[in-house]
C-alpha atoms as a PDB file:
ATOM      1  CA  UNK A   1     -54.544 -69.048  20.098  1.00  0.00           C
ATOM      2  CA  UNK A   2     -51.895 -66.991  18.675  1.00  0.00           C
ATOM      3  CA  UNK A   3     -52.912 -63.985  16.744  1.00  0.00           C
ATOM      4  CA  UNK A   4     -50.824 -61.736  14.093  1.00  0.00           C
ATOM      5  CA  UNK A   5     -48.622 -59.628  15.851  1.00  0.00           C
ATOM      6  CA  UNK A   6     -49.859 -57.192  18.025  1.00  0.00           C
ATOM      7  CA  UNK A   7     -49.063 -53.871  15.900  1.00  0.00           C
ATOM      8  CA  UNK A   8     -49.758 -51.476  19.382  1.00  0.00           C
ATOM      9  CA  UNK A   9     -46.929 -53.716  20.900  1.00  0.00           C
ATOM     10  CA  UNK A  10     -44.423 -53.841  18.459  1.00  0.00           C
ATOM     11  CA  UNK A  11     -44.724 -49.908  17.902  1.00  0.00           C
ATOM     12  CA  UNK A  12     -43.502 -49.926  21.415  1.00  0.00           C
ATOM     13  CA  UNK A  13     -39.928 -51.593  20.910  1.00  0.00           C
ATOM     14  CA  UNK A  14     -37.481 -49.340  19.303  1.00  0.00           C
ATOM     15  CA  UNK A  15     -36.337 -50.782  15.952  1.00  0.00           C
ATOM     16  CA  UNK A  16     -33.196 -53.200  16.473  1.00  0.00           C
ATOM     17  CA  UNK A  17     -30.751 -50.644  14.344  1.00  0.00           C
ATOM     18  CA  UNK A  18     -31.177 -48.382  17.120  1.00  0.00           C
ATOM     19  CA  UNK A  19     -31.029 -50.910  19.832  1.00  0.00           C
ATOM     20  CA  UNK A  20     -27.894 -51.566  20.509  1.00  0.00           C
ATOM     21  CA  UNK A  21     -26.537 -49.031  22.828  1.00  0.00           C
ATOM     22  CA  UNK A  22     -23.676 -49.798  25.215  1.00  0.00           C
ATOM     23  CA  UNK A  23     -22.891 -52.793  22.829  1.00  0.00           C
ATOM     24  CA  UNK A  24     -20.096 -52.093  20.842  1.00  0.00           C
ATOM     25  CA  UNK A  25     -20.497 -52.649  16.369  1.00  0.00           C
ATOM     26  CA  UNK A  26     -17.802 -54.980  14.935  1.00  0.00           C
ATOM     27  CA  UNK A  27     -14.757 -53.565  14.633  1.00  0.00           C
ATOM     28  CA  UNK A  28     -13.124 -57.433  12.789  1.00  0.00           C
ATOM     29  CA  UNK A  29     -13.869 -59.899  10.355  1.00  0.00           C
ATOM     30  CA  UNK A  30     -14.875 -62.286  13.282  1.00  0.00           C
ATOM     31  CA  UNK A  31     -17.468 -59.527  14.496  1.00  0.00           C
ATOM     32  CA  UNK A  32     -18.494 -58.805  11.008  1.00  0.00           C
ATOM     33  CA  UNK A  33     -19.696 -62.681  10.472  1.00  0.00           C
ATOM     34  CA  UNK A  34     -21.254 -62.205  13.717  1.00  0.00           C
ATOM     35  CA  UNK A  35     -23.642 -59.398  12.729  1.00  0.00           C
ATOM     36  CA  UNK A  36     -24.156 -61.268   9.397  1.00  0.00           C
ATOM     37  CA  UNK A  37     -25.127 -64.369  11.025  1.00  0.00           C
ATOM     38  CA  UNK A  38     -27.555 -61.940  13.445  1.00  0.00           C
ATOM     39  CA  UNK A  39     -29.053 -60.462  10.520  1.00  0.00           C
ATOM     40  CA  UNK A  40     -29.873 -64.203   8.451  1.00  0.00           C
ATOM     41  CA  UNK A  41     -31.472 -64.844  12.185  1.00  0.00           C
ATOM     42  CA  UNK A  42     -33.878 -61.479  12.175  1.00  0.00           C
ATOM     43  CA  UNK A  43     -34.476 -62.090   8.402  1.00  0.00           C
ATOM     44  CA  UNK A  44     -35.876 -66.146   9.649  1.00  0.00           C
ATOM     45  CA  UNK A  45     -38.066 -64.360  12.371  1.00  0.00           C
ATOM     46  CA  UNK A  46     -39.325 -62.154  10.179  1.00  0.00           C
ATOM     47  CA  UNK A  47     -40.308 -64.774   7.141  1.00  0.00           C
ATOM     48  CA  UNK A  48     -41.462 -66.985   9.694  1.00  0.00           C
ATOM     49  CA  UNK A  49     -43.747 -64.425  11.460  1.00  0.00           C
ATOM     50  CA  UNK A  50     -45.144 -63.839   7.487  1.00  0.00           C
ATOM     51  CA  UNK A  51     -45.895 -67.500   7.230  1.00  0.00           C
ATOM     52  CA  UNK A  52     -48.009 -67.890   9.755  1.00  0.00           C
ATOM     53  CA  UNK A  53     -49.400 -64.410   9.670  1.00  0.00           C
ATOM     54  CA  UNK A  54     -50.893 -65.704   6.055  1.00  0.00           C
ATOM     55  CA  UNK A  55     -51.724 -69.100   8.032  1.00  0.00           C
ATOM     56  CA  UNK A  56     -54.333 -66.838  10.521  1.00  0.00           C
ATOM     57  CA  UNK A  57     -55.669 -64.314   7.800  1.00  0.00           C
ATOM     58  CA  UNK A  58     -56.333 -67.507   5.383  1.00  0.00           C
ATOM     59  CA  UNK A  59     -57.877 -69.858   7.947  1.00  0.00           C
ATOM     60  CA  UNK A  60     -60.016 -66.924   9.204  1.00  0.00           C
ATOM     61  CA  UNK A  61     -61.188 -66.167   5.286  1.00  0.00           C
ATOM     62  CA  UNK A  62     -61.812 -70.090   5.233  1.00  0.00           C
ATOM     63  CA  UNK A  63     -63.623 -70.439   8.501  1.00  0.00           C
ATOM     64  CA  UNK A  64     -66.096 -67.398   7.727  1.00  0.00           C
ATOM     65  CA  UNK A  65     -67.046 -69.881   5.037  1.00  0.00           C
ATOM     66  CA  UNK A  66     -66.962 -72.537   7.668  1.00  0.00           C
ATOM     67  CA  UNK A  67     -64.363 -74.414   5.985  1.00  0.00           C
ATOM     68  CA  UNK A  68     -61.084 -73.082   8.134  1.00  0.00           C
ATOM     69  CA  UNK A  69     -59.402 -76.158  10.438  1.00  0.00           C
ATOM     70  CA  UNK A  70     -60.009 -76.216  14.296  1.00  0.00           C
ATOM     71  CA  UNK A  71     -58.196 -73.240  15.877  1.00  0.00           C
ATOM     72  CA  UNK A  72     -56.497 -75.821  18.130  1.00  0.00           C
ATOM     73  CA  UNK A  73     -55.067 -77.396  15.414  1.00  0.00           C
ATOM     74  CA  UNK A  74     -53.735 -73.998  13.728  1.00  0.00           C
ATOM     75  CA  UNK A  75     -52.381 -72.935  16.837  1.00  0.00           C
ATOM     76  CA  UNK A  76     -50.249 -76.306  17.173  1.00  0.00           C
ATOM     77  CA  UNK A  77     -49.498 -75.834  13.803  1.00  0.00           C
ATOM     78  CA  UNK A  78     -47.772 -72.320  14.218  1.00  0.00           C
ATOM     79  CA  UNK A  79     -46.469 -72.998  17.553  1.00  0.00           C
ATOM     80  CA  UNK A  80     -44.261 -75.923  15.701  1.00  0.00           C
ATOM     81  CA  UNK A  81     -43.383 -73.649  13.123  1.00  0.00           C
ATOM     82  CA  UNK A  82     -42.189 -70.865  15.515  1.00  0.00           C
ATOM     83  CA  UNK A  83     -39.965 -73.391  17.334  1.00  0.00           C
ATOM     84  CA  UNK A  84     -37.465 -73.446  14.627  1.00  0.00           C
ATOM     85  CA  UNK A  85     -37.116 -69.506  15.225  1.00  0.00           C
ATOM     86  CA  UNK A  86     -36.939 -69.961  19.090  1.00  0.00           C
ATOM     87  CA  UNK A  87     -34.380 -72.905  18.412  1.00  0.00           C
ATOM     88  CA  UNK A  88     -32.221 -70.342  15.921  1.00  0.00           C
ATOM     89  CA  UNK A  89     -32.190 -67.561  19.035  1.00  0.00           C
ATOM     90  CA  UNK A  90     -30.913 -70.241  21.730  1.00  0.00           C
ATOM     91  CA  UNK A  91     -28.809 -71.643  19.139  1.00  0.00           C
ATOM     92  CA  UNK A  92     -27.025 -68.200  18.128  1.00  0.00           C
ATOM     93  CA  UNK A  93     -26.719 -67.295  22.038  1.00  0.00           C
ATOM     94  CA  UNK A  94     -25.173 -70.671  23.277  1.00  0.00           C
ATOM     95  CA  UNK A  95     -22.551 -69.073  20.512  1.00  0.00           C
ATOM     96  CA  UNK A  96     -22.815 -65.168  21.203  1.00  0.00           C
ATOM     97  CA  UNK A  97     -24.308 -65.165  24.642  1.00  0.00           C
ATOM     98  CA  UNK A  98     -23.349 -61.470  25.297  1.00  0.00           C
ATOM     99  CA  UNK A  99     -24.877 -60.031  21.692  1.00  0.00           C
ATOM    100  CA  UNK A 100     -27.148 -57.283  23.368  1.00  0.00           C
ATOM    101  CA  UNK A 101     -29.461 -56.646  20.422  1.00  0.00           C
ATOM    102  CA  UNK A 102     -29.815 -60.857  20.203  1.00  0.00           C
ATOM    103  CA  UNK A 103     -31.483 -61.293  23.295  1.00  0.00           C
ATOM    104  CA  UNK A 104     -33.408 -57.921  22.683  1.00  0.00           C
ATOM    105  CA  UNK A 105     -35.246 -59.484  19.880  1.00  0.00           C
ATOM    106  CA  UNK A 106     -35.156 -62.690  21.359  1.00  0.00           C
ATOM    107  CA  UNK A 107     -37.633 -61.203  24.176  1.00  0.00           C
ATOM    108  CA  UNK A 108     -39.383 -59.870  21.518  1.00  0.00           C
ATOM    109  CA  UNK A 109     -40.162 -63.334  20.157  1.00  0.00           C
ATOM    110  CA  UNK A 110     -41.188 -64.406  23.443  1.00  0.00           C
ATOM    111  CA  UNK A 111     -43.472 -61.598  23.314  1.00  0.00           C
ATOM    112  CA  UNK A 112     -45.427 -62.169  20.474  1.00  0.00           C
ATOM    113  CA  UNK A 113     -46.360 -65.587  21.312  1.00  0.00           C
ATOM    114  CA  UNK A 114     -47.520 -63.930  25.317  1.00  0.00           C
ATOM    115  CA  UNK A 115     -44.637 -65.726  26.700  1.00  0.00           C
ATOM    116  CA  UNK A 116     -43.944 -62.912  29.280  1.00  0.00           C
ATOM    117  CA  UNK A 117     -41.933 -64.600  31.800  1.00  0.00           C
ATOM    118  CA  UNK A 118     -39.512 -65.923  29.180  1.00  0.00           C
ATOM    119  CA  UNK A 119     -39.449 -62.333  27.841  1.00  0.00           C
ATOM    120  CA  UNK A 120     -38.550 -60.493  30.868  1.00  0.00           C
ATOM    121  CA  UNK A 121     -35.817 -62.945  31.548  1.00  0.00           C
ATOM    122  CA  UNK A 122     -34.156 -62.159  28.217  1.00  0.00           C
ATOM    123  CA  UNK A 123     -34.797 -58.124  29.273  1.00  0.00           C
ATOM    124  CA  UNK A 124     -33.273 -58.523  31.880  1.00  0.00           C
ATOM    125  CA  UNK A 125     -30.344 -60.113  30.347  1.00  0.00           C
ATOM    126  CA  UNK A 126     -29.728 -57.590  27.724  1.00  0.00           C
ATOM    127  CA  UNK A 127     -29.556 -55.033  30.572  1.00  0.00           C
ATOM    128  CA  UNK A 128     -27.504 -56.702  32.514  1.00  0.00           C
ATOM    129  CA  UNK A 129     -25.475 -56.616  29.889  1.00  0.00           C
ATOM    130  CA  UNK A 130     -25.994 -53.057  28.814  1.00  0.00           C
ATOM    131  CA  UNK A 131     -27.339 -51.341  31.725  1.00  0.00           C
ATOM    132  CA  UNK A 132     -27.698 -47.765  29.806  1.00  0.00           C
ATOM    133  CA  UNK A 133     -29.633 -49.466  26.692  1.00  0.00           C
ATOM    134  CA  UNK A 134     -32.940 -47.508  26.785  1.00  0.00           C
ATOM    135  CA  UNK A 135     -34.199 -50.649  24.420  1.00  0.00           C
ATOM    136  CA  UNK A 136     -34.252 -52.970  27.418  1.00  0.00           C
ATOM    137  CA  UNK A 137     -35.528 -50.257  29.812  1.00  0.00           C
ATOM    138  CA  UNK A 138     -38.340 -49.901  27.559  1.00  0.00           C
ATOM    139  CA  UNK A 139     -39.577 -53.077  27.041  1.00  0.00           C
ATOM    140  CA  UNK A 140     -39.117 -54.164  30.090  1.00  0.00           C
ATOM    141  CA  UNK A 141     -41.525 -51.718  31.470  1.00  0.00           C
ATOM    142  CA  UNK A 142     -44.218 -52.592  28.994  1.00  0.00           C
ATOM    143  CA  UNK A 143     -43.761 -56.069  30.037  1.00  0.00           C
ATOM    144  CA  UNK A 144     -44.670 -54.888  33.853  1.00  0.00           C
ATOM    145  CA  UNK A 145     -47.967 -52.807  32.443  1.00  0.00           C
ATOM    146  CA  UNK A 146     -49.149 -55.710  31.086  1.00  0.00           C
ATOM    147  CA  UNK A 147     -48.431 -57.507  34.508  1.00  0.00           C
ATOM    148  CA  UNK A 148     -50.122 -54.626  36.380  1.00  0.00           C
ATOM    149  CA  UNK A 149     -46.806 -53.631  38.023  1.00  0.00           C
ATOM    150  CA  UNK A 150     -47.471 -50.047  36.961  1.00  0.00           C
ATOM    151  CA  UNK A 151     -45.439 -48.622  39.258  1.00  0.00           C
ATOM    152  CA  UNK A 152     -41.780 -50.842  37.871  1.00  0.00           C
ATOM    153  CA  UNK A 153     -43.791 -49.653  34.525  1.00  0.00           C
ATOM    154  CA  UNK A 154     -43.307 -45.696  35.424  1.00  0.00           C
ATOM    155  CA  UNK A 155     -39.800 -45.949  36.621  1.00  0.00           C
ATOM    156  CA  UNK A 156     -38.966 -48.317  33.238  1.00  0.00           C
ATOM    157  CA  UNK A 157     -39.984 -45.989  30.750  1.00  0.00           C
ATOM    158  CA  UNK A 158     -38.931 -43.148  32.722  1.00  0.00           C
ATOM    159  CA  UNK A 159     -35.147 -44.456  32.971  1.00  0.00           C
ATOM    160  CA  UNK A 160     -35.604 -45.401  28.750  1.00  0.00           C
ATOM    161  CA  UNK A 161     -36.722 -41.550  28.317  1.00  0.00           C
ATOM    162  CA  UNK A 162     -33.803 -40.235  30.434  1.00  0.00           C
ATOM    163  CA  UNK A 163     -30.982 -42.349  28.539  1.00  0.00           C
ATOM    164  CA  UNK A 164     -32.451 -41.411  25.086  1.00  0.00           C
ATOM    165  CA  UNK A 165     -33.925 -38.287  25.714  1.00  0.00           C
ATOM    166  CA  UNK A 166     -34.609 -37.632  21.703  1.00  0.00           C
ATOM    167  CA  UNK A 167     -36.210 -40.720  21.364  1.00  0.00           C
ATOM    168  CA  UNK A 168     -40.307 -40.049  21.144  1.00  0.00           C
ATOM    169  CA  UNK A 169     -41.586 -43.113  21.703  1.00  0.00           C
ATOM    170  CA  UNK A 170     -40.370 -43.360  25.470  1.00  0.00           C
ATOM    171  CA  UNK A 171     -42.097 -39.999  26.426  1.00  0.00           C
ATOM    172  CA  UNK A 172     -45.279 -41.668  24.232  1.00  0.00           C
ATOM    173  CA  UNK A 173     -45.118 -44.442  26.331  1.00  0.00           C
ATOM    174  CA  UNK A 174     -44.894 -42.641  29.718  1.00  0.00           C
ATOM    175  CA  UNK A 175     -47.481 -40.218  28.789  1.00  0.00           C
ATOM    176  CA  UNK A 176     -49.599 -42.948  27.620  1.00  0.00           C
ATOM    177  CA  UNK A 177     -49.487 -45.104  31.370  1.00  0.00           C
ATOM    178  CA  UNK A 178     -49.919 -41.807  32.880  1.00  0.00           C
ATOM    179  CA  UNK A 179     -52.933 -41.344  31.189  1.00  0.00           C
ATOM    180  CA  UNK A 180     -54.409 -44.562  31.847  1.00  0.00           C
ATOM    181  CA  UNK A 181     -53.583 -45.169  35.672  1.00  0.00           C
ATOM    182  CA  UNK A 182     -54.068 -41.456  36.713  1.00  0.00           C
ATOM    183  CA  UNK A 183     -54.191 -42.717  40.788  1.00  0.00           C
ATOM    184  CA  UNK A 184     -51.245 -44.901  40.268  1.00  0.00           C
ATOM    185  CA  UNK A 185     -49.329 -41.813  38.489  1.00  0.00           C
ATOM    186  CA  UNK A 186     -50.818 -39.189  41.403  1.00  0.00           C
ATOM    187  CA  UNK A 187     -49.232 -42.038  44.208  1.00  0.00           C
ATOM    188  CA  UNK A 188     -45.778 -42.750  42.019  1.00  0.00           C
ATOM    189  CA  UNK A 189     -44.996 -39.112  41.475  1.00  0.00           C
ATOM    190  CA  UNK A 190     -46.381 -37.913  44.946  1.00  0.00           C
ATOM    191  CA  UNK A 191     -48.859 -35.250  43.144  1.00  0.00           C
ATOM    192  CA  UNK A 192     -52.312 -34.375  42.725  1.00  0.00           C
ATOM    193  CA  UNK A 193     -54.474 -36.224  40.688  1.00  0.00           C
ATOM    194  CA  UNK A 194     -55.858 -33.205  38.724  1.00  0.00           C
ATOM    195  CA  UNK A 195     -51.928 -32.968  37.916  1.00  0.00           C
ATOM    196  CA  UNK A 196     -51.815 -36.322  36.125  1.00  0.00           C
ATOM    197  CA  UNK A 197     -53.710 -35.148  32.747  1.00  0.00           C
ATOM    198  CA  UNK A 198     -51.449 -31.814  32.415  1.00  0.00           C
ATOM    199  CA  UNK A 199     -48.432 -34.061  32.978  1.00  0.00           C
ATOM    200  CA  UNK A 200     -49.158 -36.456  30.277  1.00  0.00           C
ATOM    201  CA  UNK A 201     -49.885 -33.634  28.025  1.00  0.00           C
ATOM    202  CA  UNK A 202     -46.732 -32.165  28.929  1.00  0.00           C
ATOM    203  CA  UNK A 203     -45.190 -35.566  28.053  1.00  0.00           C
ATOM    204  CA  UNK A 204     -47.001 -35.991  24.707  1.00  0.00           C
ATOM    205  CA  UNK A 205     -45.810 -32.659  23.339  1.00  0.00           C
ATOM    206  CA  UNK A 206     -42.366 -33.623  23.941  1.00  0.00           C
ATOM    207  CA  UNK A 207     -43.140 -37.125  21.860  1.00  0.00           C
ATOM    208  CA  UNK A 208     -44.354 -34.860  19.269  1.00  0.00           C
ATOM    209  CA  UNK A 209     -41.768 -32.247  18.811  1.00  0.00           C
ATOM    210  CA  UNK A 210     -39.781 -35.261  18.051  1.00  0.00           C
ATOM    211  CA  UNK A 211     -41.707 -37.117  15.645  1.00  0.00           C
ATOM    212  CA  UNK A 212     -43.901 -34.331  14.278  1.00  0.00           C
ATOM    213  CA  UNK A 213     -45.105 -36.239  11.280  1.00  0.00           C
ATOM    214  CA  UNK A 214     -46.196 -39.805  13.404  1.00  0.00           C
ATOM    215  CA  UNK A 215     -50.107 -39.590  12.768  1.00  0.00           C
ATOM    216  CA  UNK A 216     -50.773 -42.898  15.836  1.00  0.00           C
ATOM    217  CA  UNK A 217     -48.844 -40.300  18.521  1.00  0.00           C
ATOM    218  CA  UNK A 218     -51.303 -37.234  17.415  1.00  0.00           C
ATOM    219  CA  UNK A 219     -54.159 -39.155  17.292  1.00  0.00           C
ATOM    220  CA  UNK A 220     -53.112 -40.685  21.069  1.00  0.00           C
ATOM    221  CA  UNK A 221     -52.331 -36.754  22.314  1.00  0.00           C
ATOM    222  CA  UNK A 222     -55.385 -35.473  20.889  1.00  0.00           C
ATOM    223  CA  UNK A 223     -56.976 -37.982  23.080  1.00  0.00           C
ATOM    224  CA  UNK A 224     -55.363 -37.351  25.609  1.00  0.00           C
ATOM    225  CA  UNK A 225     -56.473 -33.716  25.537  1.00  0.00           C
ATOM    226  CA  UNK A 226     -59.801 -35.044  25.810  1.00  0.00           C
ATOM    227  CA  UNK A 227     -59.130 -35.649  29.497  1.00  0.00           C
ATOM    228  CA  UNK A 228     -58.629 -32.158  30.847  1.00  0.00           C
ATOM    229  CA  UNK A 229     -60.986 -31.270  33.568  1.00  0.00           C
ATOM    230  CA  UNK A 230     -62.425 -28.706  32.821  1.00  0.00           C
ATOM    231  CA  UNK A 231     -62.779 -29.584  29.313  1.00  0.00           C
ATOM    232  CA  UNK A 232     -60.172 -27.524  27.008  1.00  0.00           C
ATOM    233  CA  UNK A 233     -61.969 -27.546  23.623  1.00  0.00           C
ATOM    234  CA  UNK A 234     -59.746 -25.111  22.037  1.00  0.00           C
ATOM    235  CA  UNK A 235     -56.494 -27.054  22.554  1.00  0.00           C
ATOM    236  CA  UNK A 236     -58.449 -30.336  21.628  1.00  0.00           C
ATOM    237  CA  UNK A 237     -60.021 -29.251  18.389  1.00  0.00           C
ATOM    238  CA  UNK A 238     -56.345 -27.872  17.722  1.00  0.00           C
ATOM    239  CA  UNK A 239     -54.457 -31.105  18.928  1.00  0.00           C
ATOM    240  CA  UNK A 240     -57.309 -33.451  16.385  1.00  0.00           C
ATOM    241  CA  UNK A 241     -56.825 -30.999  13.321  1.00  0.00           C
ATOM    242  CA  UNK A 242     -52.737 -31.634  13.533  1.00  0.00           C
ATOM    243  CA  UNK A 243     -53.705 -35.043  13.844  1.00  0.00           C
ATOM    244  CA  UNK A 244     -55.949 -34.435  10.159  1.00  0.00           C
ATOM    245  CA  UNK A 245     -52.884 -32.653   8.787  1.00  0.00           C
ATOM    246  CA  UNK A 246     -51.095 -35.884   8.938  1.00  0.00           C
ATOM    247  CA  UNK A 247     -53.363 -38.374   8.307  1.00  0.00           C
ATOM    248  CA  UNK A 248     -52.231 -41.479   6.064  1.00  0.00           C
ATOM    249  CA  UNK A 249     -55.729 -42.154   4.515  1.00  0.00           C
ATOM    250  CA  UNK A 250     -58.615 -40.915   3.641  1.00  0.00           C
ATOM    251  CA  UNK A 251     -60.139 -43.819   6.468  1.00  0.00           C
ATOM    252  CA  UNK A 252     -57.757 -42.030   9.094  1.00  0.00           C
ATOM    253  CA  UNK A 253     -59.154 -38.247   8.391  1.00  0.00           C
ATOM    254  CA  UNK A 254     -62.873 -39.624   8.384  1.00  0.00           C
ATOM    255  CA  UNK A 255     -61.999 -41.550  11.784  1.00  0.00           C
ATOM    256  CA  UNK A 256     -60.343 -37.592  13.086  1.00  0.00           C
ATOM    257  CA  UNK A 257     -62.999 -35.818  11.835  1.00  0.00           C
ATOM    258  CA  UNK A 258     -65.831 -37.775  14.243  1.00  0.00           C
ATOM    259  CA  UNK A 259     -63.757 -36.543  17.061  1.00  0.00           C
ATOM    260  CA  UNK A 260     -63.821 -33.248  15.851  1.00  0.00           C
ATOM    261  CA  UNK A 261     -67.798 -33.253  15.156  1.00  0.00           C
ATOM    262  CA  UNK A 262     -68.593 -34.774  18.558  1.00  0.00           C
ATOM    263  CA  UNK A 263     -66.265 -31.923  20.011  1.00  0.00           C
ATOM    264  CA  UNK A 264     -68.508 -29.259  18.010  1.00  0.00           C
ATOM    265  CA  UNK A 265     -71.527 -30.780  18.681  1.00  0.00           C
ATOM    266  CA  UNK A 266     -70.625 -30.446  22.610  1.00  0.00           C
ATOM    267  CA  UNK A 267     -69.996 -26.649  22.174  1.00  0.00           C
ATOM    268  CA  UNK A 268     -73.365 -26.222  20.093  1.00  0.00           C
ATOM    269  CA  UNK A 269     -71.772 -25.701  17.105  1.00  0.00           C
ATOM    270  CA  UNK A 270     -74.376 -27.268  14.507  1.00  0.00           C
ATOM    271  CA  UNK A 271     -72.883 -26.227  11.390  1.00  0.00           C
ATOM    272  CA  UNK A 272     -69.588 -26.901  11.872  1.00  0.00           C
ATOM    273  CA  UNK A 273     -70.530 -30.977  12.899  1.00  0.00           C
ATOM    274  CA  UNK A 274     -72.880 -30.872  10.058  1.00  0.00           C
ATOM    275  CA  UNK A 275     -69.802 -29.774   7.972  1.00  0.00           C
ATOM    276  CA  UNK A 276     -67.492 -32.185   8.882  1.00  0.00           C
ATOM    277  CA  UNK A 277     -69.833 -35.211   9.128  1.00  0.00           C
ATOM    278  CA  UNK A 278     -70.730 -34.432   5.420  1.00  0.00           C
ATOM    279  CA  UNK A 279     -67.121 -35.328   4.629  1.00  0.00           C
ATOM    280  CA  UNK A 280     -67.787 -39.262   6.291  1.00  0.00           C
ATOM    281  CA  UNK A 281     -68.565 -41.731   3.910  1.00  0.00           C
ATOM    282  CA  UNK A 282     -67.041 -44.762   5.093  1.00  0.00           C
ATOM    283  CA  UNK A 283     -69.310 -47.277   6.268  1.00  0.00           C
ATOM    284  CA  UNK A 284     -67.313 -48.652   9.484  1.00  0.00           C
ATOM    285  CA  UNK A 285     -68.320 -44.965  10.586  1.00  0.00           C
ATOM    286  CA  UNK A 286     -71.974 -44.807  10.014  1.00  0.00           C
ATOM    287  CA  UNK A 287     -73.211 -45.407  13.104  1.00  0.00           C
ATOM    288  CA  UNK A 288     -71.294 -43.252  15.787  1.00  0.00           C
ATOM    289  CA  UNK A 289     -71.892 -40.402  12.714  1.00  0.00           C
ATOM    290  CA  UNK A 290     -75.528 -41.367  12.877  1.00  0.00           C
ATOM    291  CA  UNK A 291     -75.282 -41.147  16.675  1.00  0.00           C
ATOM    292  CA  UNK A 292     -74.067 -37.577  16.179  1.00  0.00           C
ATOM    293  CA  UNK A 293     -76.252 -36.339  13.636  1.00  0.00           C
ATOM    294  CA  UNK A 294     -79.665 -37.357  16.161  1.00  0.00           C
ATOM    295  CA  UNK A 295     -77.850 -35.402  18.389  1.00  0.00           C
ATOM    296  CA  UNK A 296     -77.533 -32.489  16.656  1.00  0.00           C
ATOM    297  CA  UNK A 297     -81.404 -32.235  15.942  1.00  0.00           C
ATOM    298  CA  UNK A 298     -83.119 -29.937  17.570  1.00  0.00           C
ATOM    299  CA  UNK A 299     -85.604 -30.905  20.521  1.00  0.00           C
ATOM    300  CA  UNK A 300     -89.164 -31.764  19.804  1.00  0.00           C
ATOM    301  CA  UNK A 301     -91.274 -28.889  20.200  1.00  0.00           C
ATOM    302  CA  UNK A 302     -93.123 -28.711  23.198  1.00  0.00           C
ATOM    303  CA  UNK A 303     -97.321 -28.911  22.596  1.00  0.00           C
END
């Protein structure tokens, strides 16, 4: 079955305006039609990614009332009408076979549907083509997480970070894989495995410095600070209240603030939980602030 875009993923790709490095912008009318004709073929991805977006959130209103169609039969259905997008890629690159940013997205398509193999090869392509695009170094080591070839992953999203060094999201993503395969970072960088969560960190506050105001990175480093051993609660109740500076929503600060009352609550700190748990109203929250509250209550005196 294929679901709405994965929105972790696609915050992983760098945006195709800033994608096209070591390809050169039109400098003729003929080049001019070219990006025109590459724009009309992002602007059909994109309405045909709505479509069928609306196709899964409708048929998933409609089976809850257990009227939606098979999910078989949706998935055929939005496989067909994602053909006509695939066809419009290999039909602009039989054309423009060297267009950089074309096979880019193109990879990206294959992507969204979990067509991996097909989306390495266009990767691959692009950097062949533009070996110092930090685009196709990027997303060409996401594509070997996903594989488990963490190590390819590391050196992928390590090369991205060194060609665009201002670029957060490639230290993000580095810090991130660090931070989930600490012995496969500790063999890959030939150091110790208490280094791996100070490296990460290290790697994080670079993302941030660069995109100060992105509340998904400080809500990933403040997590991340929840892995130092021994357990820094200063720096993580400082990392989590940046992240509540910047919060989009109400929703977002309630979700922060349950990190910061289960910090509290770990250093005894009653009144400041109670405090922020007051502050939780949403119901998707109830039960892990529930779970902290019971916690919070004092032990049963002995008889």
């Amino acid at each position: 079955m294929i679901f709405i875009r994965n929105i972790f993923f696609t915050a992983l790709l760098l945006p195709l305006g800033q994608a096209g490095a070591g390809e050169a912008k039109p400098a003729d009318v003929s080049g001019a039609v070219i990006e025109r004709e590459f724009r009309e073929l992002l602007e059909l991805d994109d309405k045909v990614h709505d479509e069928v977006d609306e196709w899964i959130r409708s048929n998933a209103k409609l089976t809850a009332k257990q009227v939606g169609i098979d999910p078989a039969s949706l998935d055929l259905q939005v496989r067909n009408r994602l053909s006509n997008v695939g066809e419009a890629y290999k039909a602009f690159l039989n054309r423009h076979s060297s267009h950089v940013r074309a096979r880019l997205a193109y990879g990206s398509f294959f992507s969204d549907i979990n067509e991996i193999d097909k989306a390495m090869a266009q990767w691959k392509k692009a950097l062949e083509l533009a070996p110092k695009n930090p685009v196709a170094w990027n997303n060409i080591g996401k594509a070997y997480g996903k594989q488990g070839r963490i190590a390819e992953a590391f050196r992928h999203f390590g090369k991205a970070a060194e060609l665009a060094p201002k670029e957060a999201l490639y230290y993000r993503n580095l810090a991130t894989l660090i931070f989930s395969y600490p012995d496969d970072a500790a063999r890959y960088y030939l150091i110790d495995r208490s280094q791996i969560v100070p490296k990460s960190l290290e790697l994080f506050k670079k993302a941030r410095a660069l995109d100060p105001k992105n509340f998904t990175l400080a809500t990933d480093a403040a997590l991340a600070q929840l892995g130092t051993q021994p357990f820094e609660a200063k720096a993580a109740l400082a990392a989590w209240n940046d992240a509540l500076a910047i919060a989009p929503s109400p929703f977002e600060a309630e979700g922060v603030r349950i990190h910061l009352a289960r910090i509290h609550a770990h250093l005894g700190e009653v009144d400041a939980a109670r405090a922020l748990l007051a502050k939780v109203h949403e119901t998707q929250y109830a039960e892990l602030k529930a779970g902290i509250l019971r916690k919070l209550e004092p032990p049963p005196a002995k008889p």
